[in-house]
C-alpha atoms as a PDB file:
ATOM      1  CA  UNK A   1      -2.265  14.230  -6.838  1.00  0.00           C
ATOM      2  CA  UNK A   2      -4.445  15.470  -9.406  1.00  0.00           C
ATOM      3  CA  UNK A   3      -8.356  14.303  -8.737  1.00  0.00           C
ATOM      4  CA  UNK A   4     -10.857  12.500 -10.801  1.00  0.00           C
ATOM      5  CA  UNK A   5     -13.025  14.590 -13.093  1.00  0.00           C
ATOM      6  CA  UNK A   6     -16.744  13.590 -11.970  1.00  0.00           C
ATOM      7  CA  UNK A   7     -19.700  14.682 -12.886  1.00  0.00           C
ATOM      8  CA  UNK A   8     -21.673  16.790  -9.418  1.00  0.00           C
ATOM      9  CA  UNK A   9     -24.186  14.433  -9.290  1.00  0.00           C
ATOM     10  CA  UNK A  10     -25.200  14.410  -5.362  1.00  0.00           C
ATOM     11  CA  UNK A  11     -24.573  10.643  -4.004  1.00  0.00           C
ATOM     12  CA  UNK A  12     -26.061  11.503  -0.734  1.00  0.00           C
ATOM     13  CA  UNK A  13     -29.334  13.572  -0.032  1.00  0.00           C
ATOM     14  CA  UNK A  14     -30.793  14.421   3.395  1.00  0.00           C
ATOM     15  CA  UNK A  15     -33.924  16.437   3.525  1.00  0.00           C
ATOM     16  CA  UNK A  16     -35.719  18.125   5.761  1.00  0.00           C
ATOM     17  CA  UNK A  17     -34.485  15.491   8.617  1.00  0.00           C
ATOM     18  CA  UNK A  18     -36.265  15.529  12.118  1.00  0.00           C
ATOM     19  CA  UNK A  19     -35.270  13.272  14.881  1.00  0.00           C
ATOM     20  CA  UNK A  20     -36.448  14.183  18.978  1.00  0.00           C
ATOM     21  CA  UNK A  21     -34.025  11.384  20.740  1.00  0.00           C
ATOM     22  CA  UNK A  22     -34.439  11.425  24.280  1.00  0.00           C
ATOM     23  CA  UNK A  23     -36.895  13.825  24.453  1.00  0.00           C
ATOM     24  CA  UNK A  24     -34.997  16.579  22.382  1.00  0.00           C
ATOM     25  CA  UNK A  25     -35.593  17.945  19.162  1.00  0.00           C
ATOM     26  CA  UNK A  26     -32.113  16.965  17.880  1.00  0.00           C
ATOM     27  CA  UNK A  27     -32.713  17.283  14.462  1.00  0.00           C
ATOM     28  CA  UNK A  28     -35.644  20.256  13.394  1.00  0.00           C
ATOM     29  CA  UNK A  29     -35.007  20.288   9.759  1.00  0.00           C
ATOM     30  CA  UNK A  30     -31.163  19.816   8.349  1.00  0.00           C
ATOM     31  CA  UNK A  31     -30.987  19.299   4.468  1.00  0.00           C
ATOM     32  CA  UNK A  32     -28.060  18.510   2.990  1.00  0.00           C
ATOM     33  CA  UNK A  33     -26.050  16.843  -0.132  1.00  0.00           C
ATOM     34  CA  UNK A  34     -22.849  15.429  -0.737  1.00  0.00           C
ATOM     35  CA  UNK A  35     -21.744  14.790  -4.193  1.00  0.00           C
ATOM     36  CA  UNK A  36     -19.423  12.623  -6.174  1.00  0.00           C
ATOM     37  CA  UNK A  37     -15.486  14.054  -4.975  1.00  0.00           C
ATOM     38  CA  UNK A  38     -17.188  15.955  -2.323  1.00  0.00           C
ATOM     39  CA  UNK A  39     -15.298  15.051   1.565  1.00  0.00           C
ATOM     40  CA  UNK A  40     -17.657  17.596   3.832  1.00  0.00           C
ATOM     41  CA  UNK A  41     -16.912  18.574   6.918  1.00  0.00           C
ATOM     42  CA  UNK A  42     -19.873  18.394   9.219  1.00  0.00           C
ATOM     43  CA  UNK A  43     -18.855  20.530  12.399  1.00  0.00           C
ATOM     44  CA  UNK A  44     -20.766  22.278  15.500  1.00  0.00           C
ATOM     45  CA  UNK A  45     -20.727  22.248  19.059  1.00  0.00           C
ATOM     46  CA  UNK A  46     -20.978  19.422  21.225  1.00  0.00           C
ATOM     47  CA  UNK A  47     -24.404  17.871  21.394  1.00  0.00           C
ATOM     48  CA  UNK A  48     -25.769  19.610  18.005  1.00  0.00           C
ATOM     49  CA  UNK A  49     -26.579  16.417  16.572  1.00  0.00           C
ATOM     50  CA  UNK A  50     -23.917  15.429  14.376  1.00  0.00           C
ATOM     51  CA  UNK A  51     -23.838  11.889  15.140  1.00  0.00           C
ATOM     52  CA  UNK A  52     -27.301  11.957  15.236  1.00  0.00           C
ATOM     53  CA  UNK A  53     -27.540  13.129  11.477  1.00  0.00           C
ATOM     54  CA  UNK A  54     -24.684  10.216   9.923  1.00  0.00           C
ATOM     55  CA  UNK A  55     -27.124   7.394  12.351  1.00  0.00           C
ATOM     56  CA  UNK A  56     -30.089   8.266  10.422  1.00  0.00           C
ATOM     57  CA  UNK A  57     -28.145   8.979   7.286  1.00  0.00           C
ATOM     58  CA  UNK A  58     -26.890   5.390   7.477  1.00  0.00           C
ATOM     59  CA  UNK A  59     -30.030   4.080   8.747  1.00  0.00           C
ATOM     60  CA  UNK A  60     -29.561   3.228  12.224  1.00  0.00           C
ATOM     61  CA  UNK A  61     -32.232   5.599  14.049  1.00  0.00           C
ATOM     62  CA  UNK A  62     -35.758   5.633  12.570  1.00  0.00           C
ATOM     63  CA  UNK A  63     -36.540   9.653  11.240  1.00  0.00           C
ATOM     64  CA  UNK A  64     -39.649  11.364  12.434  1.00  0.00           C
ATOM     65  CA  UNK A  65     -39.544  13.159   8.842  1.00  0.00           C
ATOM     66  CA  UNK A  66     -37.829  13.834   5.929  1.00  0.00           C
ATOM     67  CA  UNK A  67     -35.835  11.345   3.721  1.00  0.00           C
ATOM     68  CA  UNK A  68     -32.661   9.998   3.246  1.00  0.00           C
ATOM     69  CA  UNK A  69     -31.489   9.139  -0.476  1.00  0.00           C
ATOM     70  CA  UNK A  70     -28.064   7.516  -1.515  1.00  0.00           C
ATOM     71  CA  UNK A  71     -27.942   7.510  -5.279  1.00  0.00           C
ATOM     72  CA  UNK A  72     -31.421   8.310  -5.657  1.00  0.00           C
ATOM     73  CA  UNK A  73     -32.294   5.594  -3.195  1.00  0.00           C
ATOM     74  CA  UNK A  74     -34.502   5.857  -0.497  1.00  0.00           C
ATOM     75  CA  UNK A  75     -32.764   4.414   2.801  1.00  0.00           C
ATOM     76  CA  UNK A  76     -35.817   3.507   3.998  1.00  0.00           C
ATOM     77  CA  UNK A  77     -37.909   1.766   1.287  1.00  0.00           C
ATOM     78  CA  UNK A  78     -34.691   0.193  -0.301  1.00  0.00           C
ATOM     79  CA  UNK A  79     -32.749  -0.118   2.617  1.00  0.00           C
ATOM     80  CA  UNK A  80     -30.552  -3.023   1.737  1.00  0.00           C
ATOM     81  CA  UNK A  81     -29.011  -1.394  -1.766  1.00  0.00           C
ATOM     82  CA  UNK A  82     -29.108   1.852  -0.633  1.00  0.00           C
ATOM     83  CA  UNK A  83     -27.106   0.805   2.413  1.00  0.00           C
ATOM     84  CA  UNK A  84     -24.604  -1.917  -0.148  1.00  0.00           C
ATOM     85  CA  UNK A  85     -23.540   1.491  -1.546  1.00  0.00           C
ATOM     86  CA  UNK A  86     -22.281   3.051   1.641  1.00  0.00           C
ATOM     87  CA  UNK A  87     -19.593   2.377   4.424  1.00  0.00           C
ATOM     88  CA  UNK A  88     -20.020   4.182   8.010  1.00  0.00           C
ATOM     89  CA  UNK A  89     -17.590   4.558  10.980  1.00  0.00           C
ATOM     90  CA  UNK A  90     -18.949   5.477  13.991  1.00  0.00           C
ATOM     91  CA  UNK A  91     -17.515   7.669  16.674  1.00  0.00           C
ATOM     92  CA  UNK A  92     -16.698   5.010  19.540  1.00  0.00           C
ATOM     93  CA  UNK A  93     -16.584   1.281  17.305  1.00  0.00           C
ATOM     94  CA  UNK A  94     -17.097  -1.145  19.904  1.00  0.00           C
ATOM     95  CA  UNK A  95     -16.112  -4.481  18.539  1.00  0.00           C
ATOM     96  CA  UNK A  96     -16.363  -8.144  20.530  1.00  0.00           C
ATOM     97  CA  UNK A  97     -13.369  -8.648  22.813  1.00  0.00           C
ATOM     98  CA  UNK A  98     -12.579 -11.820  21.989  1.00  0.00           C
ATOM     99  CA  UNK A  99     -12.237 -11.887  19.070  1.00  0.00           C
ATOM    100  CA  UNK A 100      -8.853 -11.461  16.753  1.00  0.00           C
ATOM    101  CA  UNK A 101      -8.396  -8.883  14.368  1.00  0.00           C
ATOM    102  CA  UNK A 102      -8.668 -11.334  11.376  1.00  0.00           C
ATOM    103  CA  UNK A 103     -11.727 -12.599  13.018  1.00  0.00           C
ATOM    104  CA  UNK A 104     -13.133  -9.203  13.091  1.00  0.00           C
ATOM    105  CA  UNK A 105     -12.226  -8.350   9.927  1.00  0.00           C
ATOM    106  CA  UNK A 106     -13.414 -11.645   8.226  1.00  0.00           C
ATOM    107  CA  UNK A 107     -16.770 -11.582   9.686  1.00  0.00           C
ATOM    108  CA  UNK A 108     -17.507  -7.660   8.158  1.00  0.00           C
ATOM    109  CA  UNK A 109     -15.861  -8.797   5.006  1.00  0.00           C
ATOM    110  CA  UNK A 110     -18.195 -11.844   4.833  1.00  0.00           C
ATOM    111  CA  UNK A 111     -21.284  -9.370   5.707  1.00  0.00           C
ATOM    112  CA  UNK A 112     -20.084  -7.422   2.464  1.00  0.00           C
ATOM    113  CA  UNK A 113     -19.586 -10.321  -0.011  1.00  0.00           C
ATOM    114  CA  UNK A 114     -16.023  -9.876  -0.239  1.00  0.00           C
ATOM    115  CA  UNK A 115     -13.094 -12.401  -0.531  1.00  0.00           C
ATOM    116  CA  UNK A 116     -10.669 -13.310   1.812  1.00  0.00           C
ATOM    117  CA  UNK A 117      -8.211 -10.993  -0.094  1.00  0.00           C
ATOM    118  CA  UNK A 118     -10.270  -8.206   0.542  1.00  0.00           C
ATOM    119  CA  UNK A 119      -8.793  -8.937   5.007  1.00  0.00           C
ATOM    120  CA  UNK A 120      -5.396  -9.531   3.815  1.00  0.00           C
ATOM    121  CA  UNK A 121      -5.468  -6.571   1.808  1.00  0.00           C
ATOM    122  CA  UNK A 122      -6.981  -4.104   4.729  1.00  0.00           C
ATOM    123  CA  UNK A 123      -4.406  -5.438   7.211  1.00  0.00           C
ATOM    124  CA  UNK A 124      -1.252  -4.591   5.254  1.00  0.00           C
ATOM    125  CA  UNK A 125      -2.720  -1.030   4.455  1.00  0.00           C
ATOM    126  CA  UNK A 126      -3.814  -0.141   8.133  1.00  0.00           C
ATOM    127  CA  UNK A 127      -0.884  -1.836   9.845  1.00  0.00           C
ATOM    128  CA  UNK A 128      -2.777  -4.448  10.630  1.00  0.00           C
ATOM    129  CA  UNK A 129      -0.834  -7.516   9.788  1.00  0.00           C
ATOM    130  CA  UNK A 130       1.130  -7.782  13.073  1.00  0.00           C
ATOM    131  CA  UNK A 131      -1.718  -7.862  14.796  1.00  0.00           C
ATOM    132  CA  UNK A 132      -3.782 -10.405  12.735  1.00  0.00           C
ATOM    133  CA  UNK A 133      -4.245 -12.927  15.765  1.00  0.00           C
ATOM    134  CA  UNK A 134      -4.540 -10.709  18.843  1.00  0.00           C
ATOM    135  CA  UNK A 135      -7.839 -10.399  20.173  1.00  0.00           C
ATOM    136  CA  UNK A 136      -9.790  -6.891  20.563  1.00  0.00           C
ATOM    137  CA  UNK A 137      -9.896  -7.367  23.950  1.00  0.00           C
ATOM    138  CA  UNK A 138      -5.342  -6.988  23.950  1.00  0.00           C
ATOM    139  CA  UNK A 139      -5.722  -3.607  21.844  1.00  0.00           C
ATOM    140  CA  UNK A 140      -5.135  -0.101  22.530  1.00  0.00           C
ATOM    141  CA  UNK A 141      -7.625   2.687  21.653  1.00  0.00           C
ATOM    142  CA  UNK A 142      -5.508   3.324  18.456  1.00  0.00           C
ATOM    143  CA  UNK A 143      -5.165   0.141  17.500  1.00  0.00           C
ATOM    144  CA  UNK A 144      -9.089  -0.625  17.971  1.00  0.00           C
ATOM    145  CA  UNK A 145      -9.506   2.961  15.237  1.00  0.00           C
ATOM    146  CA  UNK A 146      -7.323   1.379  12.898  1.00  0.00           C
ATOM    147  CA  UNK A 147      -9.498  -2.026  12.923  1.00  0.00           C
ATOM    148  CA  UNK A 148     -12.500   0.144  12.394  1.00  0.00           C
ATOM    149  CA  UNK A 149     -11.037   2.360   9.656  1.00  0.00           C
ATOM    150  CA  UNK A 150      -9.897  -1.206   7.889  1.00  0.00           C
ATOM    151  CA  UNK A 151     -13.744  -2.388   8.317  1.00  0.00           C
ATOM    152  CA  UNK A 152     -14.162   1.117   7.076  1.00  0.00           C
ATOM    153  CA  UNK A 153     -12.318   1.440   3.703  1.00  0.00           C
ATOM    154  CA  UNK A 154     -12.950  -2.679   2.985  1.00  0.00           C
ATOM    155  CA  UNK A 155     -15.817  -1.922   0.999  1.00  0.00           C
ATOM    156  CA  UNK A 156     -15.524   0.205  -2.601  1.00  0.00           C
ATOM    157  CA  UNK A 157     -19.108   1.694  -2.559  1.00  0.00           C
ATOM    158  CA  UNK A 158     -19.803   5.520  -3.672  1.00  0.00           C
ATOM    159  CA  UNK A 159     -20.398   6.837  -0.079  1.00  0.00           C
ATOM    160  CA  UNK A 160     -18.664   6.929   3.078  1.00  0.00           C
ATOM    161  CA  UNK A 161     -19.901   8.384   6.531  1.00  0.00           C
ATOM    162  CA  UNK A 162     -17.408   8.721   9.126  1.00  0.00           C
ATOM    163  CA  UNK A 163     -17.508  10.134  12.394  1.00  0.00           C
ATOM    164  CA  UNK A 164     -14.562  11.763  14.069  1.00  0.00           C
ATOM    165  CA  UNK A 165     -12.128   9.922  11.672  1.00  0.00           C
ATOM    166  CA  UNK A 166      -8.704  10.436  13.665  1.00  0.00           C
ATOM    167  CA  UNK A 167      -9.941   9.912  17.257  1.00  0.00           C
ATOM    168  CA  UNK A 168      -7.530   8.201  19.443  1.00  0.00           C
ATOM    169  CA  UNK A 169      -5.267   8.147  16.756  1.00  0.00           C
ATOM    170  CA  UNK A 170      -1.055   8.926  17.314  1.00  0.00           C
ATOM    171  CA  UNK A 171       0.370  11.111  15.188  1.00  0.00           C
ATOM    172  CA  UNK A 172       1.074   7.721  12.309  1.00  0.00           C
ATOM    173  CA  UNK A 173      -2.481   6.743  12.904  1.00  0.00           C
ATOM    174  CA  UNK A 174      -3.420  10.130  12.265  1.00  0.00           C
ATOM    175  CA  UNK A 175      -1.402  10.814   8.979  1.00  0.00           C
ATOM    176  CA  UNK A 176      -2.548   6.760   7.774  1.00  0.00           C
ATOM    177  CA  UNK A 177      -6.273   8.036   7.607  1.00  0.00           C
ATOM    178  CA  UNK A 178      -5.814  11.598   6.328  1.00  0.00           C
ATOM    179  CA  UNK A 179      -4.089  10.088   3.433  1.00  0.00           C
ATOM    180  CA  UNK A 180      -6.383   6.976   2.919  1.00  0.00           C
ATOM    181  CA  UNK A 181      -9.578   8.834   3.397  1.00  0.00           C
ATOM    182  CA  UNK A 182      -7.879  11.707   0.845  1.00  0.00           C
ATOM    183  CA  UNK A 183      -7.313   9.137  -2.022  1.00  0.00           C
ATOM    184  CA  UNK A 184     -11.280   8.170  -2.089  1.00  0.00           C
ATOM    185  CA  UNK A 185     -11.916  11.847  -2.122  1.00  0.00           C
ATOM    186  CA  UNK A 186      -9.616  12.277  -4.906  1.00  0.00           C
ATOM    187  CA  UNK A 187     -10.765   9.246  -6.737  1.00  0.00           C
ATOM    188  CA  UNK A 188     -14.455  10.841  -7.066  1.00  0.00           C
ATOM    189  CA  UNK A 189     -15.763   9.527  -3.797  1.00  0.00           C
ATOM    190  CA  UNK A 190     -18.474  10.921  -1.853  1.00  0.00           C
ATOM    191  CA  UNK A 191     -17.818  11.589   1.844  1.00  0.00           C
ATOM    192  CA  UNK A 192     -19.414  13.079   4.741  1.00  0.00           C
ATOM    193  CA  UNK A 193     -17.155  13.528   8.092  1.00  0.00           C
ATOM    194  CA  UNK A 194     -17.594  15.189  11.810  1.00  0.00           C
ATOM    195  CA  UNK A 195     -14.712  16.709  13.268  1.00  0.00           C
ATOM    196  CA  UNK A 196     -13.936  18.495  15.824  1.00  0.00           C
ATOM    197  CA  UNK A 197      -9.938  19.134  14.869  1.00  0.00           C
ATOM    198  CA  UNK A 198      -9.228  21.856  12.710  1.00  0.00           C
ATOM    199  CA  UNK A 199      -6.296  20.468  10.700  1.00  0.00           C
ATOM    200  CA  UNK A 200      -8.372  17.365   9.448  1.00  0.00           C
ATOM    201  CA  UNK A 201     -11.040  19.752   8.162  1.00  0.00           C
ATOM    202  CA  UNK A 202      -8.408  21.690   6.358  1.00  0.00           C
ATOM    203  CA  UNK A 203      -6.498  18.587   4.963  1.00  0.00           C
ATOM    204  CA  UNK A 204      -9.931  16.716   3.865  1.00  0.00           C
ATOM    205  CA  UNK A 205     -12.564  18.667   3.152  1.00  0.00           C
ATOM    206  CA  UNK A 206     -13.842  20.382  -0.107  1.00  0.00           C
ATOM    207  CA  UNK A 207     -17.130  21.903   1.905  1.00  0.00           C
ATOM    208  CA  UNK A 208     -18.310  22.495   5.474  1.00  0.00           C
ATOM    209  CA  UNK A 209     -21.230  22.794   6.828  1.00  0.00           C
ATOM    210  CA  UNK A 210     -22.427  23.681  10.543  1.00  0.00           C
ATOM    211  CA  UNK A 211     -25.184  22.262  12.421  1.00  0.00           C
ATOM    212  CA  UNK A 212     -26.594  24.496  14.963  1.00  0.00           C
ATOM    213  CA  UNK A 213     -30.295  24.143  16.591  1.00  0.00           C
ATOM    214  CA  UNK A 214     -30.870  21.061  14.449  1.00  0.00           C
ATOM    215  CA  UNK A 215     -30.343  22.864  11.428  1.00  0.00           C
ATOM    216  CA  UNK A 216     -27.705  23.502   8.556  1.00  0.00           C
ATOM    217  CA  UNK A 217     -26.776  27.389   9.183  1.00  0.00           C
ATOM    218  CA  UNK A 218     -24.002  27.724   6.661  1.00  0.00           C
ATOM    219  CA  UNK A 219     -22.049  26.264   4.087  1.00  0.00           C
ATOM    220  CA  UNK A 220     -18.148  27.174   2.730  1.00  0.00           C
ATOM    221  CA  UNK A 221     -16.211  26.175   0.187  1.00  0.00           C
ATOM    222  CA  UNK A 222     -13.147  26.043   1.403  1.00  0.00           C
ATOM    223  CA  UNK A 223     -10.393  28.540   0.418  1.00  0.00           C
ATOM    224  CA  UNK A 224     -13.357  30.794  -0.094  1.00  0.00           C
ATOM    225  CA  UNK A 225     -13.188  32.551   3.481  1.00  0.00           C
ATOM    226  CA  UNK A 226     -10.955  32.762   5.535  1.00  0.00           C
ATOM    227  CA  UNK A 227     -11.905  30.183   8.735  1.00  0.00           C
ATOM    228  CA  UNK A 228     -14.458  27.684   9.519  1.00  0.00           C
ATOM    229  CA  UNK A 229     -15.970  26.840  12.903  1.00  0.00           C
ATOM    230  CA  UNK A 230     -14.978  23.799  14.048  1.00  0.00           C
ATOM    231  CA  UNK A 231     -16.679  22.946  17.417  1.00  0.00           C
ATOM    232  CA  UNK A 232     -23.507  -1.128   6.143  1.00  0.00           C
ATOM    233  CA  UNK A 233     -25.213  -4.021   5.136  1.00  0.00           C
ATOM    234  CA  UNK A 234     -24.927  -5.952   1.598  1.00  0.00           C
ATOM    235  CA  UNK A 235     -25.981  -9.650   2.562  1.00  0.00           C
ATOM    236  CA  UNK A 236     -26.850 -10.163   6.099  1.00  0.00           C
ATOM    237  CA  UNK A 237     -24.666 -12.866   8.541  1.00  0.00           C
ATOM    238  CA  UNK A 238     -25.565 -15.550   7.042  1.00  0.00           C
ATOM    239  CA  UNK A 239     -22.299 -16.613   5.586  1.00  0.00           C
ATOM    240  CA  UNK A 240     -20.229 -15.381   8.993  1.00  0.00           C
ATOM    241  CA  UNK A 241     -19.295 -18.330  11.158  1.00  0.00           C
ATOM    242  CA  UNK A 242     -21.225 -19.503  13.736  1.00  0.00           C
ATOM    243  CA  UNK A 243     -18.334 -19.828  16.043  1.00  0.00           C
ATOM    244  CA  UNK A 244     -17.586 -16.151  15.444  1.00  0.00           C
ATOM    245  CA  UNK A 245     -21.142 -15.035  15.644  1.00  0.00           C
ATOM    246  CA  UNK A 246     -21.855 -16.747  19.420  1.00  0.00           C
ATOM    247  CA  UNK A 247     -19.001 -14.347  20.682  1.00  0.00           C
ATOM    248  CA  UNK A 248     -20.326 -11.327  19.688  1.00  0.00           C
ATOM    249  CA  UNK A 249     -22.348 -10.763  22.445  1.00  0.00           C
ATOM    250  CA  UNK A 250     -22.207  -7.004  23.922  1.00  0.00           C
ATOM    251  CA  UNK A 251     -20.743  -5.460  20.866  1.00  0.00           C
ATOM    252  CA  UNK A 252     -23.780  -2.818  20.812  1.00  0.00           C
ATOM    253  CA  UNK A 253     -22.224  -0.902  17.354  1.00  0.00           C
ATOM    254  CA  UNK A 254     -21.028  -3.508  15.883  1.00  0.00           C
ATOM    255  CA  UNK A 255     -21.961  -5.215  13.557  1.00  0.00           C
ATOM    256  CA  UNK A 256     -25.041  -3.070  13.547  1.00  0.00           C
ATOM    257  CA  UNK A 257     -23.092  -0.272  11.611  1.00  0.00           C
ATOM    258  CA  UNK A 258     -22.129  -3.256   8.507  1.00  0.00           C
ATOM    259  CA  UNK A 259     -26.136  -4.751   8.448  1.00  0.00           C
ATOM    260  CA  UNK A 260     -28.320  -3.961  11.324  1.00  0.00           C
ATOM    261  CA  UNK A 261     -31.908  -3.080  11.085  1.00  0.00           C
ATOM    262  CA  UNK A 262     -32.684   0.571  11.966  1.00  0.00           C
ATOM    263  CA  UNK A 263     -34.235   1.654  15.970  1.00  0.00           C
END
């Protein structure tokens, strides 16, 4: 599939970020940008703040410096349209158990402004459909990743943020995200993904970048050497149903990662 001509305008800049988080310098200074067609691979070692950097990309932990901008937009001074133009998936999704996946998928589409289509849509795409009235609580790890991805890809904003796309995934699962998260990519989206498999950072991304010491070390094109180290928010809940609201007690990501305040 041929992609999108577009214009390298960067979508998302991060500069000079600096978080400590429980009492470690996590962040000390990673810069980075992510332009329109651009899927890049953020990888390093375990604990070198990957997750760290897409929270405070999105807006979810407070910086001690630097600035985040999405489309020229400062996250934190215009937080609600910078964050409209954006869609994040966190590592582990934790969504209320009891409710369905319509229910789930109904209150994040309300939280965007989007029509009921928008669920029926999301279901058929992600395999969803069968599943429409079982509640979270009666899902399997890789049926709980496809929910998120469908919260995920819901949206059609300029910038998406995902964190270990493919985790828990089968081998379907696996191949129904690659290809999904591919056609944004190839469509002139901007995207920024952690990884720690090597085949998704082969099959996705047009860049990587590693994250050592709170810092970006090195950048690749890829195909330009030869390996790579691997190691929301629109409206507010005002529309979502009560009913559905008073049973989303304990869901600690979620729906904070659609319109929560950042921490």
């Amino acid at each position: 599939m041929e992609r999108a001509f577009v214009l390298e305008v960067s979508v998302l800049e991060l500069v000079d970020l600096q978080k400590r988080y429980a009492g470690r310098q996590v962040l000390a200074g990673a810069s980075l940008a992510v332009g329109n067609g651009e899927a890049v691979a953020l990888v390093g070692a375990n604990g070198s703040g990957k997750t760290t950097l897409l929270r405070c990309a999105v807006g979810l932990h407070h910086l001690d410096a630097g600035r985040v901008l999405v489309d020229g937009l400062d996250i934190t001074r215009e937080s609600r349209v910078a964050r409209a133009r954006m869609s994040y998936l966190p590592q582990r999704p934790e969504f209320p158990l009891t409710l369905t996946v319509r229910e789930i998928l109904s209150v994040a589409a309300d939280l965007r402004g989007l029509p009921s289509a928008a669920v029926d849509r999301e279901m058929s795409l992600c395999g969803l459909t069968p599943l429409a009235s079982r509640t979270v609580s009666k899902l399997s790890g890789g049926e709980r990743q496809r929910v998120a991805l469908a919260t995920l890809l819901m949206p059609d904003v300029a910038l998406y943020l995902i964190d270990e796309p493919t985790a828990n995934l089968d081998e379907d699962g696996t191949e129904l995200v690659i290809n999904r998260v591919a056609a944004l990519r190839d469509r002139g989206c901007a995207i920024l993904f952690t990884s720690h498999v090597g085949s998704d950072v082969d099959r996705l991304a047009t860049r990587t970048v590693v994250l050592r010491g709170g810092r970006v070390e090195s950048r690749s094109v890829m195909g330009e050497e030869d390996g790579h180290v691997v190691g929301g928010s629109a409206r507010g809940a005002g529309g979502v149903r009560n009913g559905v609201v008073g049973r989303m007690r304990g869901a600690r990501e979620w729906p904070r990662a659609v319109a929560a305040r950042p921490r």
